[in-house]
Each structure stands twice: as C-alpha cells, then as structure tokens.
C-alpha atoms as a PDB file:
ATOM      1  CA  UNK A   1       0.000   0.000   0.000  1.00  0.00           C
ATOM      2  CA  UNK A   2       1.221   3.666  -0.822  1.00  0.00           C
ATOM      3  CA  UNK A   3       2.079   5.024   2.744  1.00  0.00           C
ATOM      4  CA  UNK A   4       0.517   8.466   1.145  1.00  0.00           C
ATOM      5  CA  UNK A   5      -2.952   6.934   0.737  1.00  0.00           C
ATOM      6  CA  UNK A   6      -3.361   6.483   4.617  1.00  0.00           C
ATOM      7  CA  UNK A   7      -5.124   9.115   6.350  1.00  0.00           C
ATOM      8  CA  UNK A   8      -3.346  11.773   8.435  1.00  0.00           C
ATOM      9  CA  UNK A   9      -4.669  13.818  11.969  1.00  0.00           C
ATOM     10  CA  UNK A  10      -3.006  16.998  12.677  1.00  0.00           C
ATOM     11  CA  UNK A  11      -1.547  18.127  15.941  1.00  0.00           C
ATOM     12  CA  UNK A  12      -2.577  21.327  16.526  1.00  0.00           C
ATOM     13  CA  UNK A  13      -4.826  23.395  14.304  1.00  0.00           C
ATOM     14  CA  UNK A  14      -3.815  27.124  13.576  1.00  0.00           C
ATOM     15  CA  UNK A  15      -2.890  28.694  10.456  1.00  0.00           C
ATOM     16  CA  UNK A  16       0.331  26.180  10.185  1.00  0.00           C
ATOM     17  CA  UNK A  17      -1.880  23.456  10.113  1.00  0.00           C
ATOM     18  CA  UNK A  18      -4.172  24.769   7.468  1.00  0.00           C
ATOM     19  CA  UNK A  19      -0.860  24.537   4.849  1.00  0.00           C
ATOM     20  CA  UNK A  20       0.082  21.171   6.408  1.00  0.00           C
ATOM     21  CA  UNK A  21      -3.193  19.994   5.364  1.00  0.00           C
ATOM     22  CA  UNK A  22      -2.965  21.849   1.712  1.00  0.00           C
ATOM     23  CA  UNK A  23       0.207  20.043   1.435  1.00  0.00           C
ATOM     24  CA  UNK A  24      -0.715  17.085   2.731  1.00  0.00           C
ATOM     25  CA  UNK A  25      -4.218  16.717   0.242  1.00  0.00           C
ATOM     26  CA  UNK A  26      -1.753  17.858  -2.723  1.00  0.00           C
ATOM     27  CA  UNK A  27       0.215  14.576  -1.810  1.00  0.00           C
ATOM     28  CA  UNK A  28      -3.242  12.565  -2.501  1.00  0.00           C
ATOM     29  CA  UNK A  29      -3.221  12.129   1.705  1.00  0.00           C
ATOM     30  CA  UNK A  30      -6.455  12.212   3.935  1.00  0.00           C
ATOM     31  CA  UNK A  31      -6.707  14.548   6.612  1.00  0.00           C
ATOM     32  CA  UNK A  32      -8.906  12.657   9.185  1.00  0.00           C
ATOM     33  CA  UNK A  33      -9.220  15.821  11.212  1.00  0.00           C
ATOM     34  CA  UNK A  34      -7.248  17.866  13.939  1.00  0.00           C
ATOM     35  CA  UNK A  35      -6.721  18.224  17.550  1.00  0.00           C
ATOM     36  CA  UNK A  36      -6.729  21.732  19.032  1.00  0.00           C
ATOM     37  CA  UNK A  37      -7.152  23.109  22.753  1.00  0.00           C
ATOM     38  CA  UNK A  38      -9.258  25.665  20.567  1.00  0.00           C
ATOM     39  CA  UNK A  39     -13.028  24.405  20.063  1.00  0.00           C
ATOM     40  CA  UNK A  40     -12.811  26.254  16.541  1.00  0.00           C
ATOM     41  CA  UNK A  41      -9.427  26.046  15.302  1.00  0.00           C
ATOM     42  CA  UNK A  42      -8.248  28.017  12.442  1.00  0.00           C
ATOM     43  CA  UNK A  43      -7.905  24.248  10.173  1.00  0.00           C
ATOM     44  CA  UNK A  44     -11.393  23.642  11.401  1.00  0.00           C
ATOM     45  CA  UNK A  45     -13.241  26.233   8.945  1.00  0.00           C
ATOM     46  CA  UNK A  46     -12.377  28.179   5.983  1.00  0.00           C
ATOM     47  CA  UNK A  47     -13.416  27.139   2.356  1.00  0.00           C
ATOM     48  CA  UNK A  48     -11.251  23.859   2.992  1.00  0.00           C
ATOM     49  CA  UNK A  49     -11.925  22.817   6.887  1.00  0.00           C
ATOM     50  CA  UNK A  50     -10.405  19.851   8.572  1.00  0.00           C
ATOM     51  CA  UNK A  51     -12.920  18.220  10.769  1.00  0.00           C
ATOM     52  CA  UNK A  52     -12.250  18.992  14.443  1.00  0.00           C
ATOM     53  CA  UNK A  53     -11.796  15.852  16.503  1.00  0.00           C
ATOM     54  CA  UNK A  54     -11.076  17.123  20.003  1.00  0.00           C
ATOM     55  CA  UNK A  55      -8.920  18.643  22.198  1.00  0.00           C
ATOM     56  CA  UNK A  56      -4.525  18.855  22.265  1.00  0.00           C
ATOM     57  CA  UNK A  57      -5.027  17.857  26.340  1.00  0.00           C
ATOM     58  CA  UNK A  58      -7.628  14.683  25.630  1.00  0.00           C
ATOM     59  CA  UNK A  59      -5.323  13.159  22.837  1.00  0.00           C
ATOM     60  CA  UNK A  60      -2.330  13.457  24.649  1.00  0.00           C
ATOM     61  CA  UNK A  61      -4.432  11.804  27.155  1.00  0.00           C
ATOM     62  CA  UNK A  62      -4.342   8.789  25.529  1.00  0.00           C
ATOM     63  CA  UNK A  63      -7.128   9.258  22.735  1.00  0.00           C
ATOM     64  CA  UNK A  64      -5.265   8.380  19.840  1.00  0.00           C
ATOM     65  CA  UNK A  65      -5.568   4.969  18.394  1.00  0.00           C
ATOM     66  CA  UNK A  66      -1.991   3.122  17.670  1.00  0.00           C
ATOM     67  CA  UNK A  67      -2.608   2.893  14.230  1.00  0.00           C
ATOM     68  CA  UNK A  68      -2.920   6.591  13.539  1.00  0.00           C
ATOM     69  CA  UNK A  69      -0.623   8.481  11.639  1.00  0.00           C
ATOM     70  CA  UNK A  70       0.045  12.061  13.216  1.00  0.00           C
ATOM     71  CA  UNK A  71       1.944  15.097  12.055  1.00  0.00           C
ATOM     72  CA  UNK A  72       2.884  18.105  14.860  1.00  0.00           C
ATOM     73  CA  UNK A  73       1.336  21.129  13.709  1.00  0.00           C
ATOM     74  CA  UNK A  74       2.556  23.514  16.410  1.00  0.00           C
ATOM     75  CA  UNK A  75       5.385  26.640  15.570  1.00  0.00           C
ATOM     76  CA  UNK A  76       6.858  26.908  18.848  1.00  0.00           C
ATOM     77  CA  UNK A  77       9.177  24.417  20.135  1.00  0.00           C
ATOM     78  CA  UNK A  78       8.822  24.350  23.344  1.00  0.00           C
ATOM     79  CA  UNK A  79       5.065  23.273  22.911  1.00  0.00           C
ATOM     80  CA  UNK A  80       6.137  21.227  20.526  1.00  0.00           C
ATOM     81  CA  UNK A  81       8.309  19.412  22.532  1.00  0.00           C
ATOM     82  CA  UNK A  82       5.774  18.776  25.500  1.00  0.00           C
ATOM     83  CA  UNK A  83       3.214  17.244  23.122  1.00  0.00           C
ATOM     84  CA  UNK A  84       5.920  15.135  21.464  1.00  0.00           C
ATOM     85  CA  UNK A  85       7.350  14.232  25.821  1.00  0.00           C
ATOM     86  CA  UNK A  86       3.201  12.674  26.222  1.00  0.00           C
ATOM     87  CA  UNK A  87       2.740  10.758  23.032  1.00  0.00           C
ATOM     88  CA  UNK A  88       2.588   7.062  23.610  1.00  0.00           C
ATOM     89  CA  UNK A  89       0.527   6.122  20.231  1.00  0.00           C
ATOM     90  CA  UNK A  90       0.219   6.060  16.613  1.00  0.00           C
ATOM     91  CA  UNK A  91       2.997   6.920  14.466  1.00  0.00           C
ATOM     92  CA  UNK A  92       4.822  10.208  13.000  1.00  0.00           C
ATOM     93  CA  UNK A  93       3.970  10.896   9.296  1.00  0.00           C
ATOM     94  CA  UNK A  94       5.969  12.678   6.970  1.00  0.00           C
ATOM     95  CA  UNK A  95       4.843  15.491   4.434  1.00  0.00           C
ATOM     96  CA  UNK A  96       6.942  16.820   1.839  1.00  0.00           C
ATOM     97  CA  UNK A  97       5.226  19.971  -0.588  1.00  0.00           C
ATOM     98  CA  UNK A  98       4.803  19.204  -3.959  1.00  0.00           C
ATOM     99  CA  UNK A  99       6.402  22.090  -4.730  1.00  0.00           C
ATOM    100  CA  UNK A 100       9.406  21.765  -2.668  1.00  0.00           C
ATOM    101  CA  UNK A 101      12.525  20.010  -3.423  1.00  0.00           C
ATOM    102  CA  UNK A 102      14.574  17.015  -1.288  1.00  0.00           C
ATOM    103  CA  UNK A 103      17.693  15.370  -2.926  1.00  0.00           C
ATOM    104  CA  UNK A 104      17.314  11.745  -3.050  1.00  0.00           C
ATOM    105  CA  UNK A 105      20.816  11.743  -1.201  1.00  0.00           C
ATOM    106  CA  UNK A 106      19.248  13.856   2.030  1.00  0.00           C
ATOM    107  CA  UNK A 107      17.782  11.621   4.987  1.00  0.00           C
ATOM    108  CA  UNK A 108      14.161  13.143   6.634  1.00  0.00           C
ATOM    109  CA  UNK A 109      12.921  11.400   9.935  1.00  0.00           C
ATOM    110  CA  UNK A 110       9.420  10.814  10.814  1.00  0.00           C
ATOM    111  CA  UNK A 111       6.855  13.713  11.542  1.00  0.00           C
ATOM    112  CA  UNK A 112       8.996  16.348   9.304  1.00  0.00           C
ATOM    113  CA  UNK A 113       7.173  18.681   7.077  1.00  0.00           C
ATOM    114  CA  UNK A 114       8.921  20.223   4.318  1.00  0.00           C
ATOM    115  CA  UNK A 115       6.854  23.315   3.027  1.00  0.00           C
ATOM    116  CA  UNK A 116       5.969  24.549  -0.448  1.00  0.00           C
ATOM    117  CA  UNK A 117       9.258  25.614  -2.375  1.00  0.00           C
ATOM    118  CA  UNK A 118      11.631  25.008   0.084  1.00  0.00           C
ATOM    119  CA  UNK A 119      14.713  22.989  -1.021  1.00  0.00           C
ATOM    120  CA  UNK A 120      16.879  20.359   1.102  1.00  0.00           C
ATOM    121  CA  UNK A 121      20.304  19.158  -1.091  1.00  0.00           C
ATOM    122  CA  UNK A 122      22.492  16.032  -0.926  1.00  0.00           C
ATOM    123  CA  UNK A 123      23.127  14.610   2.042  1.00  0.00           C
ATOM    124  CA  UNK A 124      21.715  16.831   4.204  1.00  0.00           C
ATOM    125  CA  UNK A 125      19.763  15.164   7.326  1.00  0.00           C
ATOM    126  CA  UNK A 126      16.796  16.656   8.983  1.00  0.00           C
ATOM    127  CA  UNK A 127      15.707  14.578  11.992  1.00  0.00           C
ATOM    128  CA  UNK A 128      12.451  14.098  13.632  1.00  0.00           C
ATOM    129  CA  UNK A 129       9.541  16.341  14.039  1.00  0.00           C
ATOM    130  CA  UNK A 130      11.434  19.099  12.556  1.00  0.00           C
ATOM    131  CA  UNK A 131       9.716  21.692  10.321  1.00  0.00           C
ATOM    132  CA  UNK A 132      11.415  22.906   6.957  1.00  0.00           C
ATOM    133  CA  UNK A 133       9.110  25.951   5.800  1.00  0.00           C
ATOM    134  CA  UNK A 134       8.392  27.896   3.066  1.00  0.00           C
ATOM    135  CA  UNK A 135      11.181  28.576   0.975  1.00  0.00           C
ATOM    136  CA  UNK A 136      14.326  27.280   3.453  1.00  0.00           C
ATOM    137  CA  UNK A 137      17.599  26.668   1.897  1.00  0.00           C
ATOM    138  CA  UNK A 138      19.094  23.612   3.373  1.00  0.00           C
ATOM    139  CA  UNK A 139      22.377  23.396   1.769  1.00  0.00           C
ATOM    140  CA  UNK A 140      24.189  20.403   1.509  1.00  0.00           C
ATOM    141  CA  UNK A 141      25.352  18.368   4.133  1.00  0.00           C
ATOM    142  CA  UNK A 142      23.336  20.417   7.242  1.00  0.00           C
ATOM    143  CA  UNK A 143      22.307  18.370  10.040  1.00  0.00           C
ATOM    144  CA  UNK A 144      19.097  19.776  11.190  1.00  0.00           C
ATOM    145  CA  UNK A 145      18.310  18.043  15.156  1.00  0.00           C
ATOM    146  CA  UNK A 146      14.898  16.967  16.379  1.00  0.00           C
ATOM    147  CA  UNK A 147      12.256  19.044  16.833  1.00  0.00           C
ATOM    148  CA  UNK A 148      14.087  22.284  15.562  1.00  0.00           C
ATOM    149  CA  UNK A 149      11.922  24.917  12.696  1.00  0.00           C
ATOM    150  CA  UNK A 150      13.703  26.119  10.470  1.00  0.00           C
ATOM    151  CA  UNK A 151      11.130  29.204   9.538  1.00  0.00           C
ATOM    152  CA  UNK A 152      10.527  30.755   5.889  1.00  0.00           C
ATOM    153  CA  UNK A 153      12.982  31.906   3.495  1.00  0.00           C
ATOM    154  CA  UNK A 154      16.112  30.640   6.097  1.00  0.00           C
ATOM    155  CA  UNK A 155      18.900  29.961   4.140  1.00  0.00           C
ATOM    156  CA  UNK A 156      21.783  27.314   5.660  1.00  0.00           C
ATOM    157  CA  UNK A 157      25.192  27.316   3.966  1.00  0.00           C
ATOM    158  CA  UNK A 158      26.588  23.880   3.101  1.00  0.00           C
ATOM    159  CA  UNK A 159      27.464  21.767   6.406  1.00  0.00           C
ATOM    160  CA  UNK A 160      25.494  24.010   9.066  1.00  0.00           C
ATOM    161  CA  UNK A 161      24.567  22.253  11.999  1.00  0.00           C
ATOM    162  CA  UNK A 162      21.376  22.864  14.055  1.00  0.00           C
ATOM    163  CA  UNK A 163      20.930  21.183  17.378  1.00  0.00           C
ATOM    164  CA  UNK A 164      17.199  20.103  18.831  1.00  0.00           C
ATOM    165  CA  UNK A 165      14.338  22.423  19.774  1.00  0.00           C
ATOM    166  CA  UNK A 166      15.977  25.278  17.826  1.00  0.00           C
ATOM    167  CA  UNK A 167      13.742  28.285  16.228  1.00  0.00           C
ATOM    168  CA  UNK A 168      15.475  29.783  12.961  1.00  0.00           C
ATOM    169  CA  UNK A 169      13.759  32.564  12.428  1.00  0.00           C
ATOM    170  CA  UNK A 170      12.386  34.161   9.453  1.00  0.00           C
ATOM    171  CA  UNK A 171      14.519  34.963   6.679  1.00  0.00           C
ATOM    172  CA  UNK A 172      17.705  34.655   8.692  1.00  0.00           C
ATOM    173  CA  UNK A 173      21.540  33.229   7.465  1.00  0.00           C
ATOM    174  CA  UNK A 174      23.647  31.116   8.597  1.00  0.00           C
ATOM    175  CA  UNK A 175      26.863  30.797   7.027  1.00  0.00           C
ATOM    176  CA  UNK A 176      28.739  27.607   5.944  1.00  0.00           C
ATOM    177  CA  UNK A 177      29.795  25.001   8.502  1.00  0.00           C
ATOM    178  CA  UNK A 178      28.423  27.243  11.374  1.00  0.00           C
ATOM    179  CA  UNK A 179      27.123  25.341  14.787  1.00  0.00           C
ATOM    180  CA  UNK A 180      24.046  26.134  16.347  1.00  0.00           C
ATOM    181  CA  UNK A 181      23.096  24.372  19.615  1.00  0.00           C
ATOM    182  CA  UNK A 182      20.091  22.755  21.305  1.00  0.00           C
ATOM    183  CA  UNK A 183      17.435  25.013  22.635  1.00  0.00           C
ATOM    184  CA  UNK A 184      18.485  28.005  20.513  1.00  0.00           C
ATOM    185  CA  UNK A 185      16.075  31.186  19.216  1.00  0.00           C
ATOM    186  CA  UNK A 186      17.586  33.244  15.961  1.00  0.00           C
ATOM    187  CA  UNK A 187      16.010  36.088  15.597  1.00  0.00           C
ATOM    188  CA  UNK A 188      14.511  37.127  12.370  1.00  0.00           C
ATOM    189  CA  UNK A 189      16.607  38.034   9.380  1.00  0.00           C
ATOM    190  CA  UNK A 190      20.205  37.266  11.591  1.00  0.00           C
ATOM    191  CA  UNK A 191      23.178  36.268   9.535  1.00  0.00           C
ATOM    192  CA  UNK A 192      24.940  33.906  12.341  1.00  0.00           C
ATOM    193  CA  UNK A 193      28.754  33.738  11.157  1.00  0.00           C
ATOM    194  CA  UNK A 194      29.737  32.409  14.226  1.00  0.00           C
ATOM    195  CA  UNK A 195      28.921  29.561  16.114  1.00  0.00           C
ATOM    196  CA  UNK A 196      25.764  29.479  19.200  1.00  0.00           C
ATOM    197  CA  UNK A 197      26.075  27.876  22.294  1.00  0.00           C
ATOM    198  CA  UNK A 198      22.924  25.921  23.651  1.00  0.00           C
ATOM    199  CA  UNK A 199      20.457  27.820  24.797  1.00  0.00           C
ATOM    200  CA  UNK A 200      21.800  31.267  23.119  1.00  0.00           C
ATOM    201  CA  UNK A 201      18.874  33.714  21.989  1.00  0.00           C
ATOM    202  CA  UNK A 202      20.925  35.893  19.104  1.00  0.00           C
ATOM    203  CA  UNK A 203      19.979  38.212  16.748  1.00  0.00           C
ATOM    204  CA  UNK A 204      21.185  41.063  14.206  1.00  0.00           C
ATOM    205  CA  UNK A 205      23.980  40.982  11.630  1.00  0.00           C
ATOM    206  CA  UNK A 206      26.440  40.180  12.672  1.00  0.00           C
ATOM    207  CA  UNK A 207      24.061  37.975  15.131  1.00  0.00           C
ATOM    208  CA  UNK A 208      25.139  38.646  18.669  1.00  0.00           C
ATOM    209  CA  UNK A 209      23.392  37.617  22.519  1.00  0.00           C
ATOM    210  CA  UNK A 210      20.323  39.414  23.127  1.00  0.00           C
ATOM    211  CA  UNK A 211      19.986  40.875  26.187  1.00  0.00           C
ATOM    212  CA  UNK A 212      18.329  38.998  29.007  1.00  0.00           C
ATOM    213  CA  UNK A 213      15.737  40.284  30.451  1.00  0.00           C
ATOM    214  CA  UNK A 214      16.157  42.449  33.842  1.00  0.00           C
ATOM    215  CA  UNK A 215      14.583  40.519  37.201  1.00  0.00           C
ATOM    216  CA  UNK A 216      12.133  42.346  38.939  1.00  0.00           C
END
C-alpha cells in the first residue's frame, strides 16, 4: 500500500496546520481531522476545513488509536516538545510539498514537514519532528536536530549544523559550517557567522546575545 494513501490527523490546528493539510491533500493524503485546545481552530473552517476531533489535552491523554498516523502542527518548540514528551501512540507521518525540493541523497525522519518551495540538497539530514518551511535553503550536508523549525525563506550554507528544539527565524543566514546548539532562538533576518552555544537567543547581523531580560 502507498504510505501516502493512509489518512493523516493533525496536531494542533492554527494557520500552520491549514498549509500542512494543503500540502498534505496535494500529496493525494487524507486529513482525518485535527486536535486543538481551541473548540474552533483556524484548520477547522475556511473554504477547505479539517474536521475537528477534540482537544490537544484529551489526545495526549491517551485518545489516539496506535494505528494513527500524526503530524505536529505547532510553531513553537517548546510546545512542541511537550506534546511530542506525552505521546505514547500512533505513528509520526511525513509530508513533503509538492512544490518543494529534497535530494534523493538527504535523509528526513518521521513527523517532518517540508513546506511549499523550500529545497533540502544532498546529504543533508533533517531529523524528527522538525519543520522545513516555506522557501528554506538547506544546503548540503546540514544536520538539522529533532524538533528544531527552520522558519521561511532561512537559508543554511553547506554543512550548518542545528541542534534540537531550535527556532530559525524568518529569513535569517547562517553561514557555511556554522554550529548552532540545542534550545536556541535566531532572531529574524540574523546572519549567524559564528557559532551558538545551547540555549543562546541571538539576533542582528552580525548575530550577537540578546539581552536577558532584567529581574524584577
């Protein structure tokens, strides 16, 4: 059987889930429906809607049946993460675009989206539950860790590394063979030339530490 033609439910249903679901029905895939803490998700109506099945808190709960095939459909990592900590059941789908691009010589895990028109070259690895969005750039040879987004129009030189539960944010750079650790949030439209500890929040260009916040 074509792994494609099995049905799909959606983790989390705000406007990230509505192009999961685009991408996922462009793939020939059913979208069974989506879990939100929301009782009208964005995914849920629309000219398109994915039938709401319940709440984030009741699935992780122990709703899902352990045939289903899920996909995480949450931005932020953190959340991310916790949903990903309570899962017991079912199993991680992946959905690639049909507009985007992956080299036959890159390795995806489970539960990865790729988005429309983004491009992932030879021998590049993303691991699980990562996102690739819109119109990334992951050069060749990047090692992307679990549960890390790499957000629209990011562009990784050749051999970048990216540790787990990292946000790249919108639009930023990150030049050739740079290391970013676990935990990490780069700002929007950074060009990191240097490598980022775990845990670093950096921004700018060049990117440097952003402040922490002052204890009150």
């Amino acid at each position: 059987m074509n792994p494609d033609a099995l049905s799909l439910i959606l983790l989390g249903g705000g406007g990230h889930a509505t192009v999961v679901a685009e991408a996922a029905r462009l793939r020939g895939i059913e979208v069974a429906g989506v879990f939100d803490d929301a009782a009208d998700p964005v995914a849920a109506s629309g000219t398109n809607p994915v039938p709401y099945l319940g709440t984030l808190q009741s699935l992780l709960g122990g709703a899902l049946p352990p045939s289903s095939r899920w996909l995480l459909c949450v931005g932020d990592c953190q959340i991310r993460r916790g949903c990903l900590d309570r899962l017991a059941s079912g199993s991680a789908a992946t959905v690639i675009h049909p507009t985007a691009f992956v080299s036959p010589a890159a390795t995806v895990g489970p539960g990865v989206f790729v988005g429309p028109l983004a491009l992932v070259h030879a021998g590049a690895r993303i691991d699980a539950h990562s996102i690739i969005n819109s119109a990334a750039v992951v050069e060749h040879h990047c090692h992307i860790g679990e549960n890390t987004h790499i957000a629209p129009h990011v562009t990784l030189g050749g051999n970048v590394g990216v540790g787990p539960d990292t946000l790249v944010g919108l639009g930023a750079v990150v030049l050739p063979g740079v290391r970013i650790g676990a935990g990490c949030v780069i700002g929007a439209g950074a060009v990191v030339r240097e490598s980022v500890s775990d845990g670093a929040r950096v921004a700018g260009n060049p990117a440097r530490p952003l402040p922490r916040p002052a204890i009150r």
